[in-house]
PDB file of N, CA and C in Angstrom:
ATOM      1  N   UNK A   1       1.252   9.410 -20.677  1.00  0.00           N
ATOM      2  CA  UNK A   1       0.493   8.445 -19.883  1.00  0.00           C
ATOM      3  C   UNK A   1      -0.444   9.226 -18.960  1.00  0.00           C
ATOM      4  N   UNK A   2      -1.606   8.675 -18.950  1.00  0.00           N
ATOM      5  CA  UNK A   2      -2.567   9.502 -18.194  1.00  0.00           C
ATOM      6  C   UNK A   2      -2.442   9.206 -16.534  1.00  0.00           C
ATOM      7  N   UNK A   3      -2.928   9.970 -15.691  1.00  0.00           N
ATOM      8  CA  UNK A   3      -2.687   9.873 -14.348  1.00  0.00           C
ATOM      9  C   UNK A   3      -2.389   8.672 -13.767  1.00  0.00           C
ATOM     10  N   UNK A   4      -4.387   8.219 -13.848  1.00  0.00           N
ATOM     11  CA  UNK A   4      -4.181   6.800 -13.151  1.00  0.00           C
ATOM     12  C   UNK A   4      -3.417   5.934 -13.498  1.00  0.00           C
ATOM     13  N   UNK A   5      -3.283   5.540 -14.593  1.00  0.00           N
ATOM     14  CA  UNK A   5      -2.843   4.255 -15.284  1.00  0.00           C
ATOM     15  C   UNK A   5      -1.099   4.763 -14.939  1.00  0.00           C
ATOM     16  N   UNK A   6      -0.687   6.124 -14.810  1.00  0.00           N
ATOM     17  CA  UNK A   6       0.835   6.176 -14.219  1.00  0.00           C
ATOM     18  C   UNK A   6       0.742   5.742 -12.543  1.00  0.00           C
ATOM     19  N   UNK A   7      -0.121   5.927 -11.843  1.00  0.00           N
ATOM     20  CA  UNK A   7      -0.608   5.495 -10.458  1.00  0.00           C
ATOM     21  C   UNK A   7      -0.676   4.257 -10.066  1.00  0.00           C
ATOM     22  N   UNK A   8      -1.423   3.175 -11.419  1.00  0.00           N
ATOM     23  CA  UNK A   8      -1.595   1.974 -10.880  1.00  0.00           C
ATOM     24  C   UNK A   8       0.200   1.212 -11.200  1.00  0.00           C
ATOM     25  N   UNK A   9       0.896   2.113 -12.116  1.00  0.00           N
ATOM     26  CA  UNK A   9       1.811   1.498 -12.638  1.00  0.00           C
ATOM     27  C   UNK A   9       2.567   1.276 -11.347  1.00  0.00           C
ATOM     28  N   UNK A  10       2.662   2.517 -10.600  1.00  0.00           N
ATOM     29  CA  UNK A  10       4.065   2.757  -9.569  1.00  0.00           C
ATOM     30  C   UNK A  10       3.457   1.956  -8.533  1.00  0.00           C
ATOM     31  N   UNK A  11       1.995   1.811  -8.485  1.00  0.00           N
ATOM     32  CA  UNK A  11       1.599   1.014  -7.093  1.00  0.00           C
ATOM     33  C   UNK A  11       1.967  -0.473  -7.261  1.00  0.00           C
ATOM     34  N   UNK A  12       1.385  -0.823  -8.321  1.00  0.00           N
ATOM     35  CA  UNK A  12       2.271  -2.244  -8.569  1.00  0.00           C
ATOM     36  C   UNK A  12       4.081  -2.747  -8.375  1.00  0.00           C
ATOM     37  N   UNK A  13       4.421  -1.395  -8.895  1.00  0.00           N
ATOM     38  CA  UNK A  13       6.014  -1.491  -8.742  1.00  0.00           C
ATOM     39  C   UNK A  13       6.378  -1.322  -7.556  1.00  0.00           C
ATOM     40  N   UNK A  14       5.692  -0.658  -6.605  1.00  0.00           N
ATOM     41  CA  UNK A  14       6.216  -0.612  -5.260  1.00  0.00           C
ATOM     42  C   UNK A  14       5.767  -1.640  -4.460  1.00  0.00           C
ATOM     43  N   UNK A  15       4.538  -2.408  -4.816  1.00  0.00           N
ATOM     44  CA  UNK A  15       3.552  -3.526  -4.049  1.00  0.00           C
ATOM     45  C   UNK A  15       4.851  -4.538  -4.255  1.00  0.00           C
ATOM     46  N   UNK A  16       4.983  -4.759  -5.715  1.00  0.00           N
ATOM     47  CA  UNK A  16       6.174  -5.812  -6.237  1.00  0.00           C
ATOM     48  C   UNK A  16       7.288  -5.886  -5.539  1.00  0.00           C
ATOM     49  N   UNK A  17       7.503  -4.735  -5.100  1.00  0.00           N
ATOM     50  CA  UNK A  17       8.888  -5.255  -4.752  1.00  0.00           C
ATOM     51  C   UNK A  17       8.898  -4.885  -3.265  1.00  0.00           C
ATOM     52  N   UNK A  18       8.096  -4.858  -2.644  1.00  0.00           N
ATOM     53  CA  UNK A  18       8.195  -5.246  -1.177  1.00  0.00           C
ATOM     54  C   UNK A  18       7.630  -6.957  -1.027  1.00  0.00           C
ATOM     55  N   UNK A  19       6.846  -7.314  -2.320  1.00  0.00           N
ATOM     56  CA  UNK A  19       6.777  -8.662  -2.348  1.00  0.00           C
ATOM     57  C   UNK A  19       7.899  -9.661  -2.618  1.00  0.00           C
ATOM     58  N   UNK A  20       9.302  -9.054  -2.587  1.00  0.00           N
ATOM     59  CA  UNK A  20      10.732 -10.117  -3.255  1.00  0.00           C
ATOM     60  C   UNK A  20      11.138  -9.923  -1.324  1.00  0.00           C
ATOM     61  N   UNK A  21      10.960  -8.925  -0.671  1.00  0.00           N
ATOM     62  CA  UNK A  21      11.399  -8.939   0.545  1.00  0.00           C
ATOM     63  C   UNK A  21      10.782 -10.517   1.465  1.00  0.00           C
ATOM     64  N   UNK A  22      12.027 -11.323   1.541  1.00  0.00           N
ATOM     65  CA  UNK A  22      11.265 -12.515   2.628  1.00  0.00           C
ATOM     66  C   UNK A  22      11.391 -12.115   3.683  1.00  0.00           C
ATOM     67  N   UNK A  23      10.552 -12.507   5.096  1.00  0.00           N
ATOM     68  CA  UNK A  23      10.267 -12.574   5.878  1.00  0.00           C
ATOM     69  C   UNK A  23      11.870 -13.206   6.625  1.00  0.00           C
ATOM     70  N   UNK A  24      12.113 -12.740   7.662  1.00  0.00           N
ATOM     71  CA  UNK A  24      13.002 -13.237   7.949  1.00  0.00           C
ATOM     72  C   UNK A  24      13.143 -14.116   8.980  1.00  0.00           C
ATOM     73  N   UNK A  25      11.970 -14.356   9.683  1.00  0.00           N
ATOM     74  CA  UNK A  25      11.603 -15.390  10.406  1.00  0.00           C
ATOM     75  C   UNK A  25      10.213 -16.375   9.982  1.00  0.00           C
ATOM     76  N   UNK A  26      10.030 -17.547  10.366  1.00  0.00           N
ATOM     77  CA  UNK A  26       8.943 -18.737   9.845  1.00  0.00           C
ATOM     78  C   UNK A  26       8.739 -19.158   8.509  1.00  0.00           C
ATOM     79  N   UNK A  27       7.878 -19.666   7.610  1.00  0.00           N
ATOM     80  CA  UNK A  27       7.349 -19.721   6.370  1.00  0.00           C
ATOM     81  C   UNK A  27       6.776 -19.251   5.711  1.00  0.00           C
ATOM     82  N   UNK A  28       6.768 -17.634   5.799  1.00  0.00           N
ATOM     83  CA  UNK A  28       5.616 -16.811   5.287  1.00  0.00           C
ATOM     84  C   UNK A  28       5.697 -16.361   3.891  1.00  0.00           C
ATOM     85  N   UNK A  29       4.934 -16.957   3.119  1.00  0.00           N
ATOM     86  CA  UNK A  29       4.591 -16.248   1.399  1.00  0.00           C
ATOM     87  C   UNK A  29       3.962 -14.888   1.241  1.00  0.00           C
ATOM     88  N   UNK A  30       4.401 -13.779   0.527  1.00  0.00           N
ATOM     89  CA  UNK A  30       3.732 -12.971  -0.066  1.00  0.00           C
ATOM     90  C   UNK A  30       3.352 -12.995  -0.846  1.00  0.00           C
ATOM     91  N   UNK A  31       1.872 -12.732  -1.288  1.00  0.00           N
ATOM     92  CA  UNK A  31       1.009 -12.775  -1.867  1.00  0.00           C
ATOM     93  C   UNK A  31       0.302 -11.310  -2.535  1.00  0.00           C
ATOM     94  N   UNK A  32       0.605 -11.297  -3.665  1.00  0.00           N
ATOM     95  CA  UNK A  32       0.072  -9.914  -4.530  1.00  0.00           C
ATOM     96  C   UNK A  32      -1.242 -10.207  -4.861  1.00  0.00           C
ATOM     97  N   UNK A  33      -1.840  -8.977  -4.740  1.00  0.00           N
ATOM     98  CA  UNK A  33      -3.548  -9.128  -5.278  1.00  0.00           C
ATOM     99  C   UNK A  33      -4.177  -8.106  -5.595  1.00  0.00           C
ATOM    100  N   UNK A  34      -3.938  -7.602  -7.470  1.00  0.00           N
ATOM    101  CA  UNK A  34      -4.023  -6.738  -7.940  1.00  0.00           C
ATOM    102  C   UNK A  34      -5.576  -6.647  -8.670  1.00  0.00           C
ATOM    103  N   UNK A  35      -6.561  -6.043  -7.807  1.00  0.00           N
ATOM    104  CA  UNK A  35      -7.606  -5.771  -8.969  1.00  0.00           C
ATOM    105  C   UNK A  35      -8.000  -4.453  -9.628  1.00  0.00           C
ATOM    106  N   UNK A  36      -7.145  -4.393 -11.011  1.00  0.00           N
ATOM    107  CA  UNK A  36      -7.009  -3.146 -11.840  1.00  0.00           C
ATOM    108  C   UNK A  36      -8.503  -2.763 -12.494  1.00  0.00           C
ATOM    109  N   UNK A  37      -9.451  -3.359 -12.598  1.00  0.00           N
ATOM    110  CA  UNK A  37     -10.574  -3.236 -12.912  1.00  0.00           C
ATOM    111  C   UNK A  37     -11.376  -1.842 -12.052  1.00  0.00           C
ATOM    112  N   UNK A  38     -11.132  -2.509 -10.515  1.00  0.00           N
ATOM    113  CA  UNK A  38     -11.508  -2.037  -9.704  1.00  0.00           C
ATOM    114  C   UNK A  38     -10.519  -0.894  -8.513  1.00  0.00           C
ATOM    115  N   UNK A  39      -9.280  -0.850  -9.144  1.00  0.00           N
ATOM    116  CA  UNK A  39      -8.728  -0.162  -8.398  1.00  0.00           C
ATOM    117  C   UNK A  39      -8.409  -0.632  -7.319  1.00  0.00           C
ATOM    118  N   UNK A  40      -8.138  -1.738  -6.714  1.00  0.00           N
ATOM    119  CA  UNK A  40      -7.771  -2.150  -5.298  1.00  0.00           C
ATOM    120  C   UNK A  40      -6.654  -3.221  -5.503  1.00  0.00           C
ATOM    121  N   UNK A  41      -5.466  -2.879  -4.666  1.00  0.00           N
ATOM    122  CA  UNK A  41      -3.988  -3.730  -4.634  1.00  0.00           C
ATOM    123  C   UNK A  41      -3.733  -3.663  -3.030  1.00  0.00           C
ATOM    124  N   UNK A  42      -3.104  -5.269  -3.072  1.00  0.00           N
ATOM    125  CA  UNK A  42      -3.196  -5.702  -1.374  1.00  0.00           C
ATOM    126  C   UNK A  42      -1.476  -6.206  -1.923  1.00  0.00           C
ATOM    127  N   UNK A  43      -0.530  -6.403  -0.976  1.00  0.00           N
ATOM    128  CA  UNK A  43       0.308  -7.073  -0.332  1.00  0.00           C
ATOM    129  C   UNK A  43      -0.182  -8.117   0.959  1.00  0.00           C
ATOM    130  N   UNK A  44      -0.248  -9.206   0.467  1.00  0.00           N
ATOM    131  CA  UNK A  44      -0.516 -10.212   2.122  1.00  0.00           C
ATOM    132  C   UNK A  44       0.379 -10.836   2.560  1.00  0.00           C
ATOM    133  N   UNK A  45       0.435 -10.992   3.772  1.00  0.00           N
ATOM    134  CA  UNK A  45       1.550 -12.087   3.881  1.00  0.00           C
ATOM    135  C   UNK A  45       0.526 -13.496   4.659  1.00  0.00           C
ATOM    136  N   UNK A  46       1.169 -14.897   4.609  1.00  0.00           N
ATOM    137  CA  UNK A  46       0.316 -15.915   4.744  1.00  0.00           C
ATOM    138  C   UNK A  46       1.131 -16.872   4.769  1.00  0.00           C
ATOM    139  N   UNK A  47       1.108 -17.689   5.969  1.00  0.00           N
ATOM    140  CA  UNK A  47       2.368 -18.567   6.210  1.00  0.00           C
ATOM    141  C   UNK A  47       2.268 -18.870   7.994  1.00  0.00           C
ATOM    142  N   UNK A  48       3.142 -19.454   9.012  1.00  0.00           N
ATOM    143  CA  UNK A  48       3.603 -20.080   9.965  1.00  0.00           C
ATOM    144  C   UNK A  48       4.672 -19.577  10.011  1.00  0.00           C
ATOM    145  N   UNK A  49       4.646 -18.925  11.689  1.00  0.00           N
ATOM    146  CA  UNK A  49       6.187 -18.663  12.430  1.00  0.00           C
ATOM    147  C   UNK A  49       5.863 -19.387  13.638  1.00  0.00           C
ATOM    148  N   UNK A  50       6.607 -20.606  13.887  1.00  0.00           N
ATOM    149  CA  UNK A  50       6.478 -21.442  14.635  1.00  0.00           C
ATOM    150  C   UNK A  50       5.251 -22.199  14.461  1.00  0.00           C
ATOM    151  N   UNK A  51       4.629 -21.898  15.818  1.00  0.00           N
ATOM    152  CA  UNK A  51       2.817 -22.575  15.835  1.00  0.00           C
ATOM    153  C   UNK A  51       1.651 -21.366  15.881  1.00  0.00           C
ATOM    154  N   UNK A  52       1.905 -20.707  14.956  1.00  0.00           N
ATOM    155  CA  UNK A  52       1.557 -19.270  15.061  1.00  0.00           C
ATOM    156  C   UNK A  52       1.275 -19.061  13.849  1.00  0.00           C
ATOM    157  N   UNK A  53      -0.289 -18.762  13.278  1.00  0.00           N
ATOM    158  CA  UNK A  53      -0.549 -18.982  11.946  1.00  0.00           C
ATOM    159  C   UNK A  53      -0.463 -17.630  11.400  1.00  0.00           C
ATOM    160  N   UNK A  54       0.431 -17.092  10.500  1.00  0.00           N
ATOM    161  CA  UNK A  54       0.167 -15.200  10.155  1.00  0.00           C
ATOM    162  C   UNK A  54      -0.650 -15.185   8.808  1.00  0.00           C
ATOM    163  N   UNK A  55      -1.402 -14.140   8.997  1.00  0.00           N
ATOM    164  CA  UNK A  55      -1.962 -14.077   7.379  1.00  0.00           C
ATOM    165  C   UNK A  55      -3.028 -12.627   7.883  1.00  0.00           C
ATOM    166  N   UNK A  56      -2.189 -11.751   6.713  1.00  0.00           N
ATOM    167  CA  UNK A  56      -3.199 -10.465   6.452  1.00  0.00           C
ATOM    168  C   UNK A  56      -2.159  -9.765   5.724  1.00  0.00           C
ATOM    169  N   UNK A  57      -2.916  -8.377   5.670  1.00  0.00           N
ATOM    170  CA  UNK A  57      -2.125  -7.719   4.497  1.00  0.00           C
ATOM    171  C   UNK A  57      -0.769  -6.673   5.343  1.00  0.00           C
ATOM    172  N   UNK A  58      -0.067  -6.529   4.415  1.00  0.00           N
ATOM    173  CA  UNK A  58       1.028  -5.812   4.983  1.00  0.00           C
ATOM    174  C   UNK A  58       0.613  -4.156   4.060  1.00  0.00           C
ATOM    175  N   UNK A  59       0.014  -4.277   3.158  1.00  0.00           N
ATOM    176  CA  UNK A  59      -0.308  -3.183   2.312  1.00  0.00           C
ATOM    177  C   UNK A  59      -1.350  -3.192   1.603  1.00  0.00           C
ATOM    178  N   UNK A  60      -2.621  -1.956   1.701  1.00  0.00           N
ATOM    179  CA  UNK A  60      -3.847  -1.828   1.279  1.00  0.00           C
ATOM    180  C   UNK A  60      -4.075  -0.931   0.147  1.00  0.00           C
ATOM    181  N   UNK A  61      -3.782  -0.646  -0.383  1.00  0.00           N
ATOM    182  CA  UNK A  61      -3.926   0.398  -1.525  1.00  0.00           C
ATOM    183  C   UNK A  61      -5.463   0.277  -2.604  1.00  0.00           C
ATOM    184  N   UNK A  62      -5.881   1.549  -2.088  1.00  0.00           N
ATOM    185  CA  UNK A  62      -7.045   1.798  -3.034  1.00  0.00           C
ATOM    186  C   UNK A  62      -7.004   2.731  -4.141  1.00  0.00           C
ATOM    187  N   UNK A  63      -7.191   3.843  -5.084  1.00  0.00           N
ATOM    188  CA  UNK A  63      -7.627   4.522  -5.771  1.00  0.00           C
ATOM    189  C   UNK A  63      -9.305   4.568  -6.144  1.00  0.00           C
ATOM    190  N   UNK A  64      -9.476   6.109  -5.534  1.00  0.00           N
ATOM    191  CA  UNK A  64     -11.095   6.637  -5.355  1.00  0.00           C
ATOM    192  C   UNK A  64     -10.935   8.038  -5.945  1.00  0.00           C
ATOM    193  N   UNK A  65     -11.644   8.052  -6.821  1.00  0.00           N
ATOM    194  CA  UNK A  65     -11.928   9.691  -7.114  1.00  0.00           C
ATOM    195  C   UNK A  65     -10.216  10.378  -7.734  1.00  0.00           C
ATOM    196  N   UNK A  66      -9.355   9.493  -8.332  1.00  0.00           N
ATOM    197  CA  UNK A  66      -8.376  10.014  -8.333  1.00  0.00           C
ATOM    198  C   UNK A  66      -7.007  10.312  -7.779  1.00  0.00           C
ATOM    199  N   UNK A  67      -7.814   9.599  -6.469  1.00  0.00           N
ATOM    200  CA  UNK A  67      -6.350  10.062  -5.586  1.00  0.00           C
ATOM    201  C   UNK A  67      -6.213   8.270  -4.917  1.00  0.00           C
ATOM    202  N   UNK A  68      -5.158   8.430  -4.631  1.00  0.00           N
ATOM    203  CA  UNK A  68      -4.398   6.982  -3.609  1.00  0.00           C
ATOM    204  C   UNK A  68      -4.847   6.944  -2.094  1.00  0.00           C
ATOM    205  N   UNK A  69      -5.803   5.842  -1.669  1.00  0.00           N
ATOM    206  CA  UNK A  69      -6.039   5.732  -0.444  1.00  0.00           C
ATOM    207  C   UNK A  69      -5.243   4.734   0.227  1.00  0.00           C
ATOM    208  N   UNK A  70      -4.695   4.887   1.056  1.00  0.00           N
ATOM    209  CA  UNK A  70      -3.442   4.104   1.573  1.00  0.00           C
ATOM    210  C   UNK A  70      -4.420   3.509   2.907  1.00  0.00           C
ATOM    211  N   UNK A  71      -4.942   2.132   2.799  1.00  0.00           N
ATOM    212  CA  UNK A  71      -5.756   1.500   3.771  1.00  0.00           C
ATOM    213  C   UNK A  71      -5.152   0.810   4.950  1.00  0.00           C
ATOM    214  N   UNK A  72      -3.816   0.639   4.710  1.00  0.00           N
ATOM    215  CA  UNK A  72      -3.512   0.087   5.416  1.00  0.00           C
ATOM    216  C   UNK A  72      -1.570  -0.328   5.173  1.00  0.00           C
ATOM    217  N   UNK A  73      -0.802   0.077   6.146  1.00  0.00           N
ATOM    218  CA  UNK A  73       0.537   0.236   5.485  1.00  0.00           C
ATOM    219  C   UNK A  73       0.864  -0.484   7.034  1.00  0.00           C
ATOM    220  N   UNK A  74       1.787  -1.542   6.501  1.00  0.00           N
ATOM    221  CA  UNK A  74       2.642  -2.145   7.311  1.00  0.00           C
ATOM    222  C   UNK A  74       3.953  -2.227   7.913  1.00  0.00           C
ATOM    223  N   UNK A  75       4.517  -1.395   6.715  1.00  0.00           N
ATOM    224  CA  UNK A  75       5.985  -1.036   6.217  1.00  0.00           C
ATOM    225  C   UNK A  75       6.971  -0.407   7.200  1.00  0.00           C
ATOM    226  N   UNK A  76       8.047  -0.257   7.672  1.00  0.00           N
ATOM    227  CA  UNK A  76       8.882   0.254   8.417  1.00  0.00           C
ATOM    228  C   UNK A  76       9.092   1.569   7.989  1.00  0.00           C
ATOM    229  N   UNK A  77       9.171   1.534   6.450  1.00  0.00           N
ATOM    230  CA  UNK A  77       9.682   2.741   5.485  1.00  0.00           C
ATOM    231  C   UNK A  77       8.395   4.001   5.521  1.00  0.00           C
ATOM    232  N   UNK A  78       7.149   3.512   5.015  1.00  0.00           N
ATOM    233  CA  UNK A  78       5.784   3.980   4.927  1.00  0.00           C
ATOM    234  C   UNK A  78       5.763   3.978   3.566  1.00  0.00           C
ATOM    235  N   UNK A  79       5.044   3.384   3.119  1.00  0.00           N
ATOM    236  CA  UNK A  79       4.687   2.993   1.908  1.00  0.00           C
ATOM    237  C   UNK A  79       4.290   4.423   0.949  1.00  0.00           C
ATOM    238  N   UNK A  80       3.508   5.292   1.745  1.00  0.00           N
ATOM    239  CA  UNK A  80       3.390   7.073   1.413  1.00  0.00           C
ATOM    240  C   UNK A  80       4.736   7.244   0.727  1.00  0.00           C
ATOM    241  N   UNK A  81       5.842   7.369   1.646  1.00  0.00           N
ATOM    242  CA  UNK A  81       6.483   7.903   1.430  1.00  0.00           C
ATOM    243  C   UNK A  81       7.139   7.247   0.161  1.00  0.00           C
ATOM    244  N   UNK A  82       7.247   6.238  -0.529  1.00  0.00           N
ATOM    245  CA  UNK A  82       7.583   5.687  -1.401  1.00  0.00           C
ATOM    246  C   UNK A  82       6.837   6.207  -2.320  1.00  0.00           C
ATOM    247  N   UNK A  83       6.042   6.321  -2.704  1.00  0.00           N
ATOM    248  CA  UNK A  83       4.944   6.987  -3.436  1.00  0.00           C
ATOM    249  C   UNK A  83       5.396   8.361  -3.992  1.00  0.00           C
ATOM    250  N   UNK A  84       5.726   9.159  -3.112  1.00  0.00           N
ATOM    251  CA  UNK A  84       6.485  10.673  -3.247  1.00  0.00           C
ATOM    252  C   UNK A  84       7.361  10.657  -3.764  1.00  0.00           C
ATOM    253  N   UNK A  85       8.653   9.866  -3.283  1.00  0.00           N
ATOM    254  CA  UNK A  85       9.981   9.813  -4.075  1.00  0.00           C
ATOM    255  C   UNK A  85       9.750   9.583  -5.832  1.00  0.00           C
ATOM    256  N   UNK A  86       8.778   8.544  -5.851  1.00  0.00           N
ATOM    257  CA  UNK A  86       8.317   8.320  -7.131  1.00  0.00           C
ATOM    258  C   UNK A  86       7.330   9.400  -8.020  1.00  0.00           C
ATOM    259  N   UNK A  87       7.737  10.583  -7.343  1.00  0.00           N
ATOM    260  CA  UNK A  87       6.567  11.372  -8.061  1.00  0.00           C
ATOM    261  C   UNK A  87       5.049  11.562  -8.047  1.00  0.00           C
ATOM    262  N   UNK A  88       4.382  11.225  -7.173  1.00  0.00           N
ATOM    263  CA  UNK A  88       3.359  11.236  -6.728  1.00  0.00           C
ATOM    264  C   UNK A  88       3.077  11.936  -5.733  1.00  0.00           C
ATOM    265  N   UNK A  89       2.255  13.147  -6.126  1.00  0.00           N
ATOM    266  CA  UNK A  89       1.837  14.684  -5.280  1.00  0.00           C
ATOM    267  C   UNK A  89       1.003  13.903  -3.926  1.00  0.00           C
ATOM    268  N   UNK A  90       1.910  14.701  -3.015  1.00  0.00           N
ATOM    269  CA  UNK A  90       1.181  14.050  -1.378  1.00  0.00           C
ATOM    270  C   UNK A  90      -0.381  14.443  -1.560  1.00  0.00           C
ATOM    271  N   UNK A  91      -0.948  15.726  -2.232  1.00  0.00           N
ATOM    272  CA  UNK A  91      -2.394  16.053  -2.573  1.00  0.00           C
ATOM    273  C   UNK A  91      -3.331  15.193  -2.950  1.00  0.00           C
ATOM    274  N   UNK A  92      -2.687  13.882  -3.609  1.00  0.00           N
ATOM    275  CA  UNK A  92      -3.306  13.233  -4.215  1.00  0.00           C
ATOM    276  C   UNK A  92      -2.696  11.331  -3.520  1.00  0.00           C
ATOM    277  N   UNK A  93      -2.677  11.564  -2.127  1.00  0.00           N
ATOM    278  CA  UNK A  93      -2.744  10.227  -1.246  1.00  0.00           C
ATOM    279  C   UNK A  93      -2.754  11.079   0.288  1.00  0.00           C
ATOM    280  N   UNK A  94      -3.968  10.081   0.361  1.00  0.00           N
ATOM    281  CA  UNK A  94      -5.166   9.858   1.489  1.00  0.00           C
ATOM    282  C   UNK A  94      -4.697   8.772   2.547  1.00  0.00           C
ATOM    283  N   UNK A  95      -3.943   9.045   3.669  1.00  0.00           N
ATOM    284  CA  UNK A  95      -3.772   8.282   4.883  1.00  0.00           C
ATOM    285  C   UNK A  95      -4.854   7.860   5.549  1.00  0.00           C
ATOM    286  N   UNK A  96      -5.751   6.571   4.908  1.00  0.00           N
ATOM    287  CA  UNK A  96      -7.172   6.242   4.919  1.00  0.00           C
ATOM    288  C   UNK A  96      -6.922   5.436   6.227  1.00  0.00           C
ATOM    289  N   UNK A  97      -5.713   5.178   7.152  1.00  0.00           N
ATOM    290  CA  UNK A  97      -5.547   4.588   8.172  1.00  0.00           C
ATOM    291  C   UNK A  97      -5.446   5.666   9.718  1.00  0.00           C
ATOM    292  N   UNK A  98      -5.673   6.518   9.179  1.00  0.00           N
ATOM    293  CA  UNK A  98      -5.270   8.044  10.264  1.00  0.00           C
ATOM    294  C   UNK A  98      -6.856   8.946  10.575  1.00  0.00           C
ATOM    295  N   UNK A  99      -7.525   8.456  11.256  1.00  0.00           N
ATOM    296  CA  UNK A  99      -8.840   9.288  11.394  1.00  0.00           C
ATOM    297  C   UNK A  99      -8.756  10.623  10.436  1.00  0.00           C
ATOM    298  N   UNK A 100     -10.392  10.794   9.990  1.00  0.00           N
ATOM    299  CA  UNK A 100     -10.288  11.682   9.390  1.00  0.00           C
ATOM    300  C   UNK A 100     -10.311  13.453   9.741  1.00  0.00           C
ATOM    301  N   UNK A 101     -10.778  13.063  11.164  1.00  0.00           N
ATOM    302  CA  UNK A 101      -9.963  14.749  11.792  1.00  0.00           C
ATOM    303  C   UNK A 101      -8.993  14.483  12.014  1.00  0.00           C
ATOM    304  N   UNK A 102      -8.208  13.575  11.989  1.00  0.00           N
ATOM    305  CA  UNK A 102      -6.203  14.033  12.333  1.00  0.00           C
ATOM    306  C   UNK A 102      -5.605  14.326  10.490  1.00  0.00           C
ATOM    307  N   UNK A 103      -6.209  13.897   9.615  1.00  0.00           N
ATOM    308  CA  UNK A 103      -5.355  13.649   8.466  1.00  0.00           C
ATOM    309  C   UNK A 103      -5.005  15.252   8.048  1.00  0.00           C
ATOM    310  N   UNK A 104      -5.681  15.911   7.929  1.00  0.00           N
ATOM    311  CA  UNK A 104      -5.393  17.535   8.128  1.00  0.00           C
ATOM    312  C   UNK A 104      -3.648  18.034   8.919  1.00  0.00           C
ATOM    313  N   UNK A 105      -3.373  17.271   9.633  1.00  0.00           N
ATOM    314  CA  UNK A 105      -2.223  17.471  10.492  1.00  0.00           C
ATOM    315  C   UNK A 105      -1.110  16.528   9.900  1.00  0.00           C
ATOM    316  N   UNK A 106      -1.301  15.802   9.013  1.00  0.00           N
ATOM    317  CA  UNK A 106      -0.592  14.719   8.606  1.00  0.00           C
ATOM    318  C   UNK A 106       0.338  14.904   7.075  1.00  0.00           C
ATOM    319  N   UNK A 107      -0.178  15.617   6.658  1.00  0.00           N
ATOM    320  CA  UNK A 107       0.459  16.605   5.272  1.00  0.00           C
ATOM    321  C   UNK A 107       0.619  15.825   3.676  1.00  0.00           C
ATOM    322  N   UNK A 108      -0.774  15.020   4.060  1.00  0.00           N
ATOM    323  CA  UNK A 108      -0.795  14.166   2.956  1.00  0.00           C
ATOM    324  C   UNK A 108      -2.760  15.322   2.216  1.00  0.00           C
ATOM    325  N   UNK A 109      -3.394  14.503   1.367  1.00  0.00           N
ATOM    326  CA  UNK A 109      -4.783  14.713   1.346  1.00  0.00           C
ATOM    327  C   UNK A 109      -5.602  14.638   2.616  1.00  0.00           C
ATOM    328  N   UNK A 110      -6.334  15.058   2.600  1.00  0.00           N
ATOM    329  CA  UNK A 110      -7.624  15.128   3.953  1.00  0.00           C
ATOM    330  C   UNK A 110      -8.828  13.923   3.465  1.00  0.00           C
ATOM    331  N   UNK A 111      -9.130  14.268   1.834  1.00  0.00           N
ATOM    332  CA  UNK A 111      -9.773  13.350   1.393  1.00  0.00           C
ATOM    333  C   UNK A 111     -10.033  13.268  -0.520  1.00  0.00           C
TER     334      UNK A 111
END
């Protein structure tokens, strides 16, 4: 299996199954939104806790040039780090949420 297409596999599998995790307070749905065409996978969440309307993503995942840009991670765990366990070289994911003079200090890609 060639890189990406092993990349988009595990991102889906990890997007997936933080999408079976419910919310443990209000009515909130997760919502997967995979565009493989284009390389871009969101986790959202979207729903009511109380009178309090929530809706945005809990997880941003891009692929650019090869490598995993992590846009946006919500996760307690870090979604990175899920990525690694699964075999995926930290060289090749981009903490696209961490300015790009700190990512150097961060021990993932720079870019």
């Amino acid at each position: 299996m060639d890189k990406l297409k092993h990349y988009r596999q595990i991102i889906q599998e990890v997007l997936t199954e933080h999408s079976q995790i419910k919310p443990a307070y209000g009515e909130i749905q997760m919502k997967l939104l995979f565009d493989v065409e284009r390389d871009h996978y969101q986790l959202l969440r979207a729903g009511w806790l109380e009178e309090r309307r929530i809706y945005g993503p809990l997880i941003h995942i891009d692929i650019e040039n090869g490598k995993i840009w992590i846009q946006y991670d919500g996760t307690e765990v870090g979604v990175a780090n899920e990525l690694v366990e699964r075999g995926i070289p930290r060289k090749d994911i981009v903490l696209a949420y961490h300015s790009p003079l700190l990512r150097q200090y961060d021990g993932f890609a720079v870019s």
